[in-house]
PDB file of N, CA and C in Angstrom:
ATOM      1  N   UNK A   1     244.593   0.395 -10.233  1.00  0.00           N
ATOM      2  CA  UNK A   1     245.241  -0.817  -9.778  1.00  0.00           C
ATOM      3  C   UNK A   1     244.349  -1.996 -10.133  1.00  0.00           C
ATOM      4  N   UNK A   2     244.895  -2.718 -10.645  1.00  0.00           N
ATOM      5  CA  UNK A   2     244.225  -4.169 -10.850  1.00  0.00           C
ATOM      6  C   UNK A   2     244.140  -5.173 -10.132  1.00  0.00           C
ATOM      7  N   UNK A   3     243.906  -6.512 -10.489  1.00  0.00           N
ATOM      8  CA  UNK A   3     243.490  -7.539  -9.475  1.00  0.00           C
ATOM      9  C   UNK A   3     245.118  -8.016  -9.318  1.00  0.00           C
ATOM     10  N   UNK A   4     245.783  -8.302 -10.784  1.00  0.00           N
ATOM     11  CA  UNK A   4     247.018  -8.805 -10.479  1.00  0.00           C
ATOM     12  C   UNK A   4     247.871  -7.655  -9.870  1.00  0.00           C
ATOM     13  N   UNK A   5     248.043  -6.684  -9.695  1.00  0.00           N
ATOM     14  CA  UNK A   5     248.900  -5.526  -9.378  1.00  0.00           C
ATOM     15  C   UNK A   5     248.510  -5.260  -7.843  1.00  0.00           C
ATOM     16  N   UNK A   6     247.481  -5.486  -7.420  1.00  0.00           N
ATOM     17  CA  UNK A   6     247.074  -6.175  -5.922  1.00  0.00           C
ATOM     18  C   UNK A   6     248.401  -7.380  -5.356  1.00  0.00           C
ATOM     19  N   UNK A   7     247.622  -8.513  -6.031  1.00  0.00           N
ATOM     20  CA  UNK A   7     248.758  -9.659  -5.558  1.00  0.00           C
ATOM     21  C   UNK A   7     250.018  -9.446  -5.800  1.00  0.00           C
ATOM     22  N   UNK A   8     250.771  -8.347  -6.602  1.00  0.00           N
ATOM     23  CA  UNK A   8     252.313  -7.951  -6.444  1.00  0.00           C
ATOM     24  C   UNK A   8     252.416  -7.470  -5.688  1.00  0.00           C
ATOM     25  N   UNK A   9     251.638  -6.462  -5.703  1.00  0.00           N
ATOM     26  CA  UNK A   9     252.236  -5.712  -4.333  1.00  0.00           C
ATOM     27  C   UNK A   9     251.923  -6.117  -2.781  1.00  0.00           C
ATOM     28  N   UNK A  10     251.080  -7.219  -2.678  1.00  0.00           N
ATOM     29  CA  UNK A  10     250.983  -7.873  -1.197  1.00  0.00           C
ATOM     30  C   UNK A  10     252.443  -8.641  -1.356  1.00  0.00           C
ATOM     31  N   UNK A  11     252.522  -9.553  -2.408  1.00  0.00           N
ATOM     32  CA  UNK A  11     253.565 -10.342  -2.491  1.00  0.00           C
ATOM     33  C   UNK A  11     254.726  -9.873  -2.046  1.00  0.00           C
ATOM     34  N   UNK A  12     255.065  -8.704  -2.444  1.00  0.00           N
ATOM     35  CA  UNK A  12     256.405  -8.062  -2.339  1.00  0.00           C
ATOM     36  C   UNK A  12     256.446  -7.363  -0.953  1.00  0.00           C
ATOM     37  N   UNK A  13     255.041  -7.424  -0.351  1.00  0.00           N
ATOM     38  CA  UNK A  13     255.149  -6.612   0.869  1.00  0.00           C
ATOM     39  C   UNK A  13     255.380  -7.720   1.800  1.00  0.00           C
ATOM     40  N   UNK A  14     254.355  -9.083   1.545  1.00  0.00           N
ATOM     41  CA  UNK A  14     254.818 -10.423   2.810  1.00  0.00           C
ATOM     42  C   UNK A  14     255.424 -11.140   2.328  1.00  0.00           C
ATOM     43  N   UNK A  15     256.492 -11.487   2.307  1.00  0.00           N
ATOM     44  CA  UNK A  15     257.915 -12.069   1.725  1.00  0.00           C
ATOM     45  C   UNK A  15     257.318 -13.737   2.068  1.00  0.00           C
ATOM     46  N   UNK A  16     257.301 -13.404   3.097  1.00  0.00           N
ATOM     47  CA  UNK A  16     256.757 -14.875   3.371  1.00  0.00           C
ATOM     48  C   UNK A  16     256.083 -15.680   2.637  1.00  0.00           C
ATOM     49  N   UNK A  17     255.031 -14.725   1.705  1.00  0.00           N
ATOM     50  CA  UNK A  17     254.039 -15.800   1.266  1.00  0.00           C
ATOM     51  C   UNK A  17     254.251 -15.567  -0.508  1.00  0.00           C
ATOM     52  N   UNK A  18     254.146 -16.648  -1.065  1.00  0.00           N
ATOM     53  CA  UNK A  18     254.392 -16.933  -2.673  1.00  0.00           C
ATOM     54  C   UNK A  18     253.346 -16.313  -3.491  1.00  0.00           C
ATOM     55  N   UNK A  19     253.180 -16.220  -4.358  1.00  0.00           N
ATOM     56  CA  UNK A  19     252.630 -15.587  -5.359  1.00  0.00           C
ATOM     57  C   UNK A  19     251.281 -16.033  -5.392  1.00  0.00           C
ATOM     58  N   UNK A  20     251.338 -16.971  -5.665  1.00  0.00           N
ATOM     59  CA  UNK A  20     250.257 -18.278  -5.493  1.00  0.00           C
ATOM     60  C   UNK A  20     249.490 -17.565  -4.145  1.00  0.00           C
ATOM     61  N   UNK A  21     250.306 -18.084  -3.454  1.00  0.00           N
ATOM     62  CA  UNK A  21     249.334 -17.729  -1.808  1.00  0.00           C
ATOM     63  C   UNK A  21     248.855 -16.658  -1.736  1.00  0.00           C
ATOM     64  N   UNK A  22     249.263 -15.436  -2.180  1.00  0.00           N
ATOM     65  CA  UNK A  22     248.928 -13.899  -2.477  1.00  0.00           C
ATOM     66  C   UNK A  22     247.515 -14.182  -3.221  1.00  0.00           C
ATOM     67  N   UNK A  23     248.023 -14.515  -4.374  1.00  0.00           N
ATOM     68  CA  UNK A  23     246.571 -14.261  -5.702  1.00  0.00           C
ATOM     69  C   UNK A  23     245.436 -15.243  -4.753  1.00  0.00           C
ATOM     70  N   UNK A  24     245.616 -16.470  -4.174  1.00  0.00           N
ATOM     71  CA  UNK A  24     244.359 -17.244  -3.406  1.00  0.00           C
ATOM     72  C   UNK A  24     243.830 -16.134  -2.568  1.00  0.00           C
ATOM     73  N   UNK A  25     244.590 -15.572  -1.641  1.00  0.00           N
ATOM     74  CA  UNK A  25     243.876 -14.703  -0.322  1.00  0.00           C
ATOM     75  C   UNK A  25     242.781 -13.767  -1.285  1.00  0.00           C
ATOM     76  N   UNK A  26     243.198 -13.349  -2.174  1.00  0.00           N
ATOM     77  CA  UNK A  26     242.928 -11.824  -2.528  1.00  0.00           C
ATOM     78  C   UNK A  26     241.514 -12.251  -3.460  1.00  0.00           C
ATOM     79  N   UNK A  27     241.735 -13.448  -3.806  1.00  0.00           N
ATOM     80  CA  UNK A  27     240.610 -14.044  -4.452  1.00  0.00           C
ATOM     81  C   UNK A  27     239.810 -14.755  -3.869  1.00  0.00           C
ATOM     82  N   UNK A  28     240.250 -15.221  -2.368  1.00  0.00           N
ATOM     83  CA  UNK A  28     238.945 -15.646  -0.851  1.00  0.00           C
ATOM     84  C   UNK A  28     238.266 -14.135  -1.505  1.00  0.00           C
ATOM     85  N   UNK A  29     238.920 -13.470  -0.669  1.00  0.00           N
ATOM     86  CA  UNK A  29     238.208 -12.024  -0.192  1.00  0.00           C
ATOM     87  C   UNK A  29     237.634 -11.385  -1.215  1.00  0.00           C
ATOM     88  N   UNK A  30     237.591 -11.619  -2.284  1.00  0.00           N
ATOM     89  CA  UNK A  30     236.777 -10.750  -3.175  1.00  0.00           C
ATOM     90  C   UNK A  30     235.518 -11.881  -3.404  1.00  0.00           C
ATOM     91  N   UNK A  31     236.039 -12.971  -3.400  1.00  0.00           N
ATOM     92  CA  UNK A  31     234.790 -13.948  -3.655  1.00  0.00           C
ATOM     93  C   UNK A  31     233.813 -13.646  -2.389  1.00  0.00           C
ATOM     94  N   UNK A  32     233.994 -13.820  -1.321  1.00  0.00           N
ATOM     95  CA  UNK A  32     233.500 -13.523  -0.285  1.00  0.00           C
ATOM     96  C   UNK A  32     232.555 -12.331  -0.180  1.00  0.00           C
ATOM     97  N   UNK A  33     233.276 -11.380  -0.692  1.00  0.00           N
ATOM     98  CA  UNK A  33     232.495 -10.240  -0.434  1.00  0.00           C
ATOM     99  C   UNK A  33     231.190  -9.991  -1.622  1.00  0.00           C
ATOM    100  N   UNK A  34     231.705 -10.825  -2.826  1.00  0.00           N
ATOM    101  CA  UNK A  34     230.752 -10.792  -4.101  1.00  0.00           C
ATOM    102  C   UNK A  34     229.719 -11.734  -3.249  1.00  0.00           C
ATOM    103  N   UNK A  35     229.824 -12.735  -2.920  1.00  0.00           N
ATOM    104  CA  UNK A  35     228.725 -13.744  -2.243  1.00  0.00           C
ATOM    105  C   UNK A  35     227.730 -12.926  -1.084  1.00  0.00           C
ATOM    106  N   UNK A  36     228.373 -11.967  -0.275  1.00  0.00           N
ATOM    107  CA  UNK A  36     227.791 -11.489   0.759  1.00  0.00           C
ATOM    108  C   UNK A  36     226.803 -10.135   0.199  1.00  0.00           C
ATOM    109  N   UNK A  37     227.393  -9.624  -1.188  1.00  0.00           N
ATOM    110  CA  UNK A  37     226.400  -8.692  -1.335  1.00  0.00           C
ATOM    111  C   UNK A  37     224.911  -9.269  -2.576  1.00  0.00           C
ATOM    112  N   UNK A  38     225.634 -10.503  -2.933  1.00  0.00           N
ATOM    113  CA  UNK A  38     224.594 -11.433  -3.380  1.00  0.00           C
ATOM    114  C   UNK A  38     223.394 -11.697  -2.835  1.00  0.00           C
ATOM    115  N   UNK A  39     223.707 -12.026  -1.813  1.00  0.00           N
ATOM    116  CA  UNK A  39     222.784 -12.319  -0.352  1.00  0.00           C
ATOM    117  C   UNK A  39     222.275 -11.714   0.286  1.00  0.00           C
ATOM    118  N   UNK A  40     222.701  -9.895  -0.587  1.00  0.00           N
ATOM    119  CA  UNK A  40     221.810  -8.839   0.348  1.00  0.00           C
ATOM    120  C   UNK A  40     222.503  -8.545   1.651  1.00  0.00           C
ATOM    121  N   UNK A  41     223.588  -9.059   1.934  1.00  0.00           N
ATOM    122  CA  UNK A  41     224.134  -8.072   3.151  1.00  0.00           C
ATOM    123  C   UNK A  41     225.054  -6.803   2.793  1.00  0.00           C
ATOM    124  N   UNK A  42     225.211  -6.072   3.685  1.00  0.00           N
ATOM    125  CA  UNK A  42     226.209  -4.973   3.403  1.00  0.00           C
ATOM    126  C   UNK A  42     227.443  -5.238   4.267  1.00  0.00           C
ATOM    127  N   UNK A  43     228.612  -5.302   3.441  1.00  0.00           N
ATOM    128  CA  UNK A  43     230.117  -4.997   4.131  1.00  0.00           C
ATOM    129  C   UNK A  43     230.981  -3.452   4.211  1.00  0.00           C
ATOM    130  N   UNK A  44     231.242  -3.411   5.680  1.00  0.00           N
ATOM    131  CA  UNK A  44     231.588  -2.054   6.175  1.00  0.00           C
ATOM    132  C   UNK A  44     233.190  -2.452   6.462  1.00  0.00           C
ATOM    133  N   UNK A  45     234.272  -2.216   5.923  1.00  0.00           N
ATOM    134  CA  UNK A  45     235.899  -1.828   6.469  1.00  0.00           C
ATOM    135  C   UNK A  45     236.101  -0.628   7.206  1.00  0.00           C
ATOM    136  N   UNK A  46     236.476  -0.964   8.161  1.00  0.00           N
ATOM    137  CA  UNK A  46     236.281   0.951   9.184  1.00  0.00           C
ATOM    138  C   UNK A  46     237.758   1.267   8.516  1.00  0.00           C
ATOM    139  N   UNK A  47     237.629   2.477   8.193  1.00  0.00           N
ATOM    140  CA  UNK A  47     238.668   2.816   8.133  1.00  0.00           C
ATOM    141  C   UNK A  47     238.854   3.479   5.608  1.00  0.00           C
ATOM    142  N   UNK A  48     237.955   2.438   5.701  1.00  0.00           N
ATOM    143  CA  UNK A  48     237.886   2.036   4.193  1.00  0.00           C
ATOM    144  C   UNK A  48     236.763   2.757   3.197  1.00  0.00           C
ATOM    145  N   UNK A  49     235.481   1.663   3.342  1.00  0.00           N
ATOM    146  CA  UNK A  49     234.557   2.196   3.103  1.00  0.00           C
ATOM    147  C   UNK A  49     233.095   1.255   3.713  1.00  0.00           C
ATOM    148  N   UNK A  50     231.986   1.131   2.914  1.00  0.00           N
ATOM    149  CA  UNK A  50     230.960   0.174   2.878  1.00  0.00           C
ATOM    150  C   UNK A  50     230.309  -0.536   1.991  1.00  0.00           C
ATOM    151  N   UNK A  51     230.212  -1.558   1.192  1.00  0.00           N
ATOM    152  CA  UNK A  51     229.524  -1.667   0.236  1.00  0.00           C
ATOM    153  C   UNK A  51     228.127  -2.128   0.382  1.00  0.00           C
ATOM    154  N   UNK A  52     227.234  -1.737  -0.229  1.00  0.00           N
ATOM    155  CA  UNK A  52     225.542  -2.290  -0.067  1.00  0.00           C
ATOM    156  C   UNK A  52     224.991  -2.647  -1.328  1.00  0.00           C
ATOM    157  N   UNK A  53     223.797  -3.067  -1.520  1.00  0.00           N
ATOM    158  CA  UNK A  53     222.968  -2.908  -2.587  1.00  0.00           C
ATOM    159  C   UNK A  53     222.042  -2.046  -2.436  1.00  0.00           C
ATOM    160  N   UNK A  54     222.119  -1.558  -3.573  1.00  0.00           N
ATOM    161  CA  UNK A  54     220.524  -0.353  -3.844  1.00  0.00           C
ATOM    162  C   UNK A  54     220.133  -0.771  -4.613  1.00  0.00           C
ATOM    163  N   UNK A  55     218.779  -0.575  -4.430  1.00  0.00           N
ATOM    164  CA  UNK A  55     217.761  -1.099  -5.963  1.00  0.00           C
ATOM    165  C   UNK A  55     217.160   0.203  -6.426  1.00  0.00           C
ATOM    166  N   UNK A  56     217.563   0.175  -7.804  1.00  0.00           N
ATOM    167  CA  UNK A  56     216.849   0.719  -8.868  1.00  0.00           C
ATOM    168  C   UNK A  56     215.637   0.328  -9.199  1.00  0.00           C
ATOM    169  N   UNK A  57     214.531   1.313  -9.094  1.00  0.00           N
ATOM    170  CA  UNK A  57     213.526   0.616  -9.267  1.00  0.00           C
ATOM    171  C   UNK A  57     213.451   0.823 -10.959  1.00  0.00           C
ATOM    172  N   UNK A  58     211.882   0.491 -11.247  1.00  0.00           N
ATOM    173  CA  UNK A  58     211.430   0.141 -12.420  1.00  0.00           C
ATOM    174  C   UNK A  58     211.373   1.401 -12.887  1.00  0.00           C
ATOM    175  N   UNK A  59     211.756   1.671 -15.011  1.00  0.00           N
ATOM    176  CA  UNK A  59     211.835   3.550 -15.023  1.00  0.00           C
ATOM    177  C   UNK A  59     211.070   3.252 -16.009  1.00  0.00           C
ATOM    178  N   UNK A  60     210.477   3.540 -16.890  1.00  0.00           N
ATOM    179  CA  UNK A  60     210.465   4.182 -18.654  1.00  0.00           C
ATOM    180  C   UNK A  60     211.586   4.844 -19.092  1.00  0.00           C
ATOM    181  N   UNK A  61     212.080   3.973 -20.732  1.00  0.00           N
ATOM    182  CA  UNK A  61     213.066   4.199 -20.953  1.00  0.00           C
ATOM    183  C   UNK A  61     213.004   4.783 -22.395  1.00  0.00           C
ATOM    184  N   UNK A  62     214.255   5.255 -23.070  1.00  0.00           N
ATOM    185  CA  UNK A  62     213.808   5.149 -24.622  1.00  0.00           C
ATOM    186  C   UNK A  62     214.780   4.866 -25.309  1.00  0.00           C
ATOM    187  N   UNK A  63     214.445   4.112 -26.435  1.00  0.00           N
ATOM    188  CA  UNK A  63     215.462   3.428 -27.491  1.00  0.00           C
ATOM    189  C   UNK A  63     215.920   4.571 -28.039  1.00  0.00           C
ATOM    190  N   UNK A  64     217.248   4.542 -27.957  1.00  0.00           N
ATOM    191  CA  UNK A  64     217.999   6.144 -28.903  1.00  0.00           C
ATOM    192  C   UNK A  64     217.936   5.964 -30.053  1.00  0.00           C
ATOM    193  N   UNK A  65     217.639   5.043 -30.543  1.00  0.00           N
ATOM    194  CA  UNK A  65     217.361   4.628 -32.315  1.00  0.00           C
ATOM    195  C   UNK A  65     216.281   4.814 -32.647  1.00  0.00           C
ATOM    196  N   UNK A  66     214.975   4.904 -32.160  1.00  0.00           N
ATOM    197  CA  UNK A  66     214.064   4.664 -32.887  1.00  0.00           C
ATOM    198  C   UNK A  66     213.063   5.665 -31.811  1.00  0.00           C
ATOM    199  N   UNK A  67     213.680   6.112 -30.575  1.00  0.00           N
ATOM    200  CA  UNK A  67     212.699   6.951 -30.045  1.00  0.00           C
ATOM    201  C   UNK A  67     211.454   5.906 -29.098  1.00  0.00           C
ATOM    202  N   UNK A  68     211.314   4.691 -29.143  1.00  0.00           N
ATOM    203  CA  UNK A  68     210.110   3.884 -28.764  1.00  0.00           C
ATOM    204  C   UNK A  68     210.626   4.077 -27.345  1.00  0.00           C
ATOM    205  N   UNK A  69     209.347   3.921 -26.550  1.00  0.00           N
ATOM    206  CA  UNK A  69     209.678   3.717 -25.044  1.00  0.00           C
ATOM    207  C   UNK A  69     209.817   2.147 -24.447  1.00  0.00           C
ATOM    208  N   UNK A  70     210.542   2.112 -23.382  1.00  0.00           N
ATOM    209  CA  UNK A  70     210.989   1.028 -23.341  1.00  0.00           C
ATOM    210  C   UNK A  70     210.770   0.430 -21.601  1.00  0.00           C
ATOM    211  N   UNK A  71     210.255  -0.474 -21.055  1.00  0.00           N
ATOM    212  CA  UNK A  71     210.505  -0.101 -19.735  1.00  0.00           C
ATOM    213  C   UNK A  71     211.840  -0.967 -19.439  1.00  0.00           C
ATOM    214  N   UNK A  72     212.204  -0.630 -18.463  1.00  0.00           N
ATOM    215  CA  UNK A  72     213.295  -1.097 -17.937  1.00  0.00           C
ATOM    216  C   UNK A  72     213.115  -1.527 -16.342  1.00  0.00           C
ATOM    217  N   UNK A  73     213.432  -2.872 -16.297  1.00  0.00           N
ATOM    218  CA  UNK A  73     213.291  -3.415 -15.317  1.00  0.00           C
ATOM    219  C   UNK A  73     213.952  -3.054 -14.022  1.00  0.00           C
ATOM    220  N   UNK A  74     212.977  -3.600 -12.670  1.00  0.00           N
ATOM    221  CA  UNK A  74     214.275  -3.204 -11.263  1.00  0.00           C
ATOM    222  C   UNK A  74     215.300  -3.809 -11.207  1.00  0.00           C
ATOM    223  N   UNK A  75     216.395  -3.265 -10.694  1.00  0.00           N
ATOM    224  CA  UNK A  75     217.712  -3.551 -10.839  1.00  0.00           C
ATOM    225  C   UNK A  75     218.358  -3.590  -9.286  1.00  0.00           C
ATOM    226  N   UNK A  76     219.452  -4.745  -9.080  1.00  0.00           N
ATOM    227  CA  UNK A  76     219.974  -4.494  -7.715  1.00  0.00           C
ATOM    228  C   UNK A  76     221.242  -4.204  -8.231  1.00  0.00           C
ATOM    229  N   UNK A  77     221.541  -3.040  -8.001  1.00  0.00           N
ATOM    230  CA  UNK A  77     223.284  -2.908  -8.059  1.00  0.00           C
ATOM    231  C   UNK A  77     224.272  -2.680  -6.893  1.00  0.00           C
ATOM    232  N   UNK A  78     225.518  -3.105  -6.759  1.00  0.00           N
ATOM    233  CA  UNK A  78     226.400  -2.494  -5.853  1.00  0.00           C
ATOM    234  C   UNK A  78     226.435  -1.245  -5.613  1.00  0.00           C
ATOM    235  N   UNK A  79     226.471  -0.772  -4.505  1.00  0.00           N
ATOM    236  CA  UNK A  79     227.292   1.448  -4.196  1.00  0.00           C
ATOM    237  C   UNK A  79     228.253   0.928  -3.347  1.00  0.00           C
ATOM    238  N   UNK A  80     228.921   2.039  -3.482  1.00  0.00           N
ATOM    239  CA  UNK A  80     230.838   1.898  -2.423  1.00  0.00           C
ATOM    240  C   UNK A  80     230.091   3.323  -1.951  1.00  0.00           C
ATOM    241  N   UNK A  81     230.432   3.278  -0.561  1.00  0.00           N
ATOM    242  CA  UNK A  81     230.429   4.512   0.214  1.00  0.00           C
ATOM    243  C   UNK A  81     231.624   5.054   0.885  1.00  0.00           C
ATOM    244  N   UNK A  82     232.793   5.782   0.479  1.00  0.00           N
ATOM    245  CA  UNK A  82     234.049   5.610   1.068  1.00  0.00           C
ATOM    246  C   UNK A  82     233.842   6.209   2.442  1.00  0.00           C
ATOM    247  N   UNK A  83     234.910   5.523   3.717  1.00  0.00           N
ATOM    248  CA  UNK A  83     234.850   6.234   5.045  1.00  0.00           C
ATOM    249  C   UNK A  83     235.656   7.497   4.902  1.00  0.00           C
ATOM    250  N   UNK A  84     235.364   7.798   6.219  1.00  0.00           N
ATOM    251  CA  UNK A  84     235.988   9.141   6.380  1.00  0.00           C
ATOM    252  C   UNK A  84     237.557   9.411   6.157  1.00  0.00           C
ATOM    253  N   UNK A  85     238.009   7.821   6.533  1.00  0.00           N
ATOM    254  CA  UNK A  85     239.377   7.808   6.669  1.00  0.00           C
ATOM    255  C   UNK A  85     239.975   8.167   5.271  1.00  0.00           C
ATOM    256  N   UNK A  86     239.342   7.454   4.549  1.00  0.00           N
ATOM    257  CA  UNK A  86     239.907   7.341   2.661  1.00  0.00           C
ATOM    258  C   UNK A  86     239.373   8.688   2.333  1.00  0.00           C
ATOM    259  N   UNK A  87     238.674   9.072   2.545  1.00  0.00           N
ATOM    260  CA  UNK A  87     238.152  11.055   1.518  1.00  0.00           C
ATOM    261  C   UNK A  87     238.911  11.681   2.365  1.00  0.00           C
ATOM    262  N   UNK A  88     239.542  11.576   3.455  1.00  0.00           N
ATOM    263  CA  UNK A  88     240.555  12.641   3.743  1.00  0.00           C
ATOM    264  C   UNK A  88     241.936  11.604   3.185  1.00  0.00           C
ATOM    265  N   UNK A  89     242.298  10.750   3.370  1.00  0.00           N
ATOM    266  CA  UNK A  89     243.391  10.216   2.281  1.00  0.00           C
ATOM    267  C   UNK A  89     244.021  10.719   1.121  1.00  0.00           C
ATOM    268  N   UNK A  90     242.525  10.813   0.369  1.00  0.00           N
ATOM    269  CA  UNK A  90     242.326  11.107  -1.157  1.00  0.00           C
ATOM    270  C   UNK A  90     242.583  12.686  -0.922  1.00  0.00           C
ATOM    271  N   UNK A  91     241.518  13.226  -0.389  1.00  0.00           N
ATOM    272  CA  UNK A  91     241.926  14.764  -0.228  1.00  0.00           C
ATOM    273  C   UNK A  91     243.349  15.337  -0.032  1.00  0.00           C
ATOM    274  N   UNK A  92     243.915  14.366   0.848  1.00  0.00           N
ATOM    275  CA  UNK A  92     245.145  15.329   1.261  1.00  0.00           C
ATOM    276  C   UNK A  92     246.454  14.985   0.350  1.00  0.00           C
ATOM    277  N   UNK A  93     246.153  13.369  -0.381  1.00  0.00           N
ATOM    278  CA  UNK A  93     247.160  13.276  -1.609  1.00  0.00           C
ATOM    279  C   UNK A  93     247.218  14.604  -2.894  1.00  0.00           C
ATOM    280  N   UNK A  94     245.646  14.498  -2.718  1.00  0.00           N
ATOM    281  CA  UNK A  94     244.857  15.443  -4.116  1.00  0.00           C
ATOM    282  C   UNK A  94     245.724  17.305  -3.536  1.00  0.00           C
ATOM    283  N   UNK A  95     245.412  17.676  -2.701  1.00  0.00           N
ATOM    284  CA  UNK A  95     245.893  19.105  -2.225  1.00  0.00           C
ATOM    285  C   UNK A  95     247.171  18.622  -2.321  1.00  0.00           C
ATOM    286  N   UNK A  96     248.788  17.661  -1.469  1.00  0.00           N
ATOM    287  CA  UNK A  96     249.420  18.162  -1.668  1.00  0.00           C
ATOM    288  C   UNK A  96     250.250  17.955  -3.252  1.00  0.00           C
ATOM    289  N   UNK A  97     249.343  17.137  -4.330  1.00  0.00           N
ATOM    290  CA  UNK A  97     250.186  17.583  -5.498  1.00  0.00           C
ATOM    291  C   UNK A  97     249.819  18.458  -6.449  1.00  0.00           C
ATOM    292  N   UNK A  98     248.811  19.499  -5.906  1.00  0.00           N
ATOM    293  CA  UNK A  98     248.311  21.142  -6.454  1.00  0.00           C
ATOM    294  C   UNK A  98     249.759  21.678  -6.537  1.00  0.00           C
TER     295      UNK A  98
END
């Protein structure tokens, strides 16, 4: 699912609100949440999942071309931790179309 395939399907679900108003909300909330893990906090949806930053620290690396070692710097990246609610979601979609 994509960003625009998000705002259709809110759209079509709250009649009320225009297309426009759909794609703004959906683009608060993702801005929001990009800013908050910017800043080093972690966001938890009960029900959903959590997102945090982990840092990668510093590795030795190697150029696949030429074999030289390379270091590679620390890194902060996003992790998604899904809740309990969504891995049994997923699970029980996943089992019943076995």
């Amino acid at each position: 699912m994509t960003r625009s395939d998000l705002v259709a399907l809110l759209a079509d679900r709250f009649g009320q609100l225009t297309q426009r108003d759909t794609e703004f909300a959906v683009k608060t909330i993702l801005d929001a949440m990009s800013d908050a893990l910017a800043r080093g906090h972690r966001i938890e949806i009960r029900g959903f999942g959590s997102f945090q930053v982990n840092r990668r620290p510093p590795r030795t690396g190697r150029n696949p071309r030429s074999g030289a070692q390379v270091m590679i710097p620390e890194k902060l990246v996003p992790h998604f931790k899904p809740g309990k609610a969504l891995r049994e979601a997923v699970d029980a979609k996943a089992q019943a179309a076995d």
